[in-house]
Protein backbone atom coordinates (compact mmCIF):
# COMPACT_ATOMS: atom_id res chain seq x y z
CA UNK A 1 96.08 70.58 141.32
CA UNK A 2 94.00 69.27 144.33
CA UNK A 3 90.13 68.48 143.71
CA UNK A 4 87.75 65.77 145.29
CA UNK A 5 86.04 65.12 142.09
CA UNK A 6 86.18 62.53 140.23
CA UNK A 7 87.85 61.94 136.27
CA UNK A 8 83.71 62.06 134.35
CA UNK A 9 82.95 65.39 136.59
CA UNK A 10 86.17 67.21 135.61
CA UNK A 11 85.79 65.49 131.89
CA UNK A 12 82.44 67.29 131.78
CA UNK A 13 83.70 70.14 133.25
CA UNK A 14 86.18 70.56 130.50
CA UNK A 15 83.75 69.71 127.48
CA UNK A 16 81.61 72.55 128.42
CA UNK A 17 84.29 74.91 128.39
CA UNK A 18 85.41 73.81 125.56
CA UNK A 19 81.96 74.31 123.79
CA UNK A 20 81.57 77.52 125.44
CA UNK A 21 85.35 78.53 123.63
CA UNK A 22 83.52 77.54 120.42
CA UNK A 23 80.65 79.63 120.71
CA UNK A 24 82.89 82.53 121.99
CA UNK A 25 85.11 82.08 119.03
CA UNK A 26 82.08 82.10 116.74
CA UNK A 27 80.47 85.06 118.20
CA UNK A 28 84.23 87.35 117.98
CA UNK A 29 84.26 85.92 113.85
CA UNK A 30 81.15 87.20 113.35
CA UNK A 31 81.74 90.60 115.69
CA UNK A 32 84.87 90.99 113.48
CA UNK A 33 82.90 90.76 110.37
CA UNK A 34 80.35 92.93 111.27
CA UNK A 35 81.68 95.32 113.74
CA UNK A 36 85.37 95.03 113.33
CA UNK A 37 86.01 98.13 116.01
CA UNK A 38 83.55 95.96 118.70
CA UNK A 39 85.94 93.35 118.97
CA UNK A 40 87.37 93.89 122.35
CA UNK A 41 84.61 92.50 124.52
CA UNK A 42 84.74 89.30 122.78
CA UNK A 43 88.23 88.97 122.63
CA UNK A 44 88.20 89.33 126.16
CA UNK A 45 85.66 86.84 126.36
CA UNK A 46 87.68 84.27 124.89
CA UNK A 47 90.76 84.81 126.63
CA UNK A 48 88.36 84.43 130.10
CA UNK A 49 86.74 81.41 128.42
CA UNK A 50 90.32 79.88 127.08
CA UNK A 51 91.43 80.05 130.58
CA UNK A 52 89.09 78.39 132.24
CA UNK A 53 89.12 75.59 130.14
CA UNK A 54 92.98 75.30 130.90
CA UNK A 55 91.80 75.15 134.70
CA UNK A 56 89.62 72.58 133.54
CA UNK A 57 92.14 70.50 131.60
CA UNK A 58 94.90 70.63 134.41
CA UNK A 59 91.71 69.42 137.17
CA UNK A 60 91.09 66.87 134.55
CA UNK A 61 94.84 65.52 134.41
CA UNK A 62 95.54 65.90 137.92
CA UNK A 63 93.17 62.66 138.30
CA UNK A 64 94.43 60.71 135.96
CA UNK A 65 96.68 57.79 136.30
CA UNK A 66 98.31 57.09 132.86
CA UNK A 67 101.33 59.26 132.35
CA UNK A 68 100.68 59.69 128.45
CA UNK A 69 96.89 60.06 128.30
CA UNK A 70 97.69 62.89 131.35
CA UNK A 71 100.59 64.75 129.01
CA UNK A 72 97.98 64.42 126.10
CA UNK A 73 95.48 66.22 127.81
CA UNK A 74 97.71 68.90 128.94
CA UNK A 75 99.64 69.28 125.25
CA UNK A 76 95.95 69.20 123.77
CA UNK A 77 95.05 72.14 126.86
CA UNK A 78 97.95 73.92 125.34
CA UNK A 79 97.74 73.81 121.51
CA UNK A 80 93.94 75.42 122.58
CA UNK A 81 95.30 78.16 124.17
CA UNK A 82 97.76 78.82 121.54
CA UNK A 83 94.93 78.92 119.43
CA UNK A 84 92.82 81.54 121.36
CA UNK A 85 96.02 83.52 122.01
CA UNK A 86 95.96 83.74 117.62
CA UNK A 87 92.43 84.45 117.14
CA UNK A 88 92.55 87.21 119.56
CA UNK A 89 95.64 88.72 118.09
CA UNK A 90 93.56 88.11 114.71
CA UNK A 91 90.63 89.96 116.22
CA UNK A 92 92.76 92.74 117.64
CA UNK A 93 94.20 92.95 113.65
CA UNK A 94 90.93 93.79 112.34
CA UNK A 95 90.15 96.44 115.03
CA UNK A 96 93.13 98.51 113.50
């Protein structure tokens, strides 16, 4: 991945996705509880917000240097998307 900004910029980057994956997550747990048939939208929204933050992660690890903080980042990037990939499927259970 090519970028011309620096490791605290993409770092930031990355936290606010991440935060913004929380909130999504929150709000399709509480759709699902509520509203289980309204589910979709916010599925969909955390699948969009889950892959942004991977975009985020990869920026992130692109800039840095040490081989096992790098691979850290990226295993972390993935375990998150496995994650999102469950609590979608989770949400899409509930629909049913």
């Amino acid at each position: 991945v090519q970028t011309n900004k620096n490791y605290g910029q993409l770092r930031d980057a990355a936290v606010n996705e991440a935060k913004k994956l929380a909130s999504d997550a929150q709000a399709l747990y509480q759709v699902a509880k509520v509203n289980p048939g309204g589910v979709g939208g916010k599925s969909k929204q955390v699948a969009t917000t889950t892959a942004s933050l991977i975009t985020a992660a990869k920026e992130a690890a692109s800039v840095i240097e040490n081989p096992e903080t790098k691979k850290a980042v990226l295993i972390g990037a993935r375990e998150v998307a496995a994650s999102s990939a469950k609590l979608v499927g989770f949400g899409k259970k509930v629909a049913e």
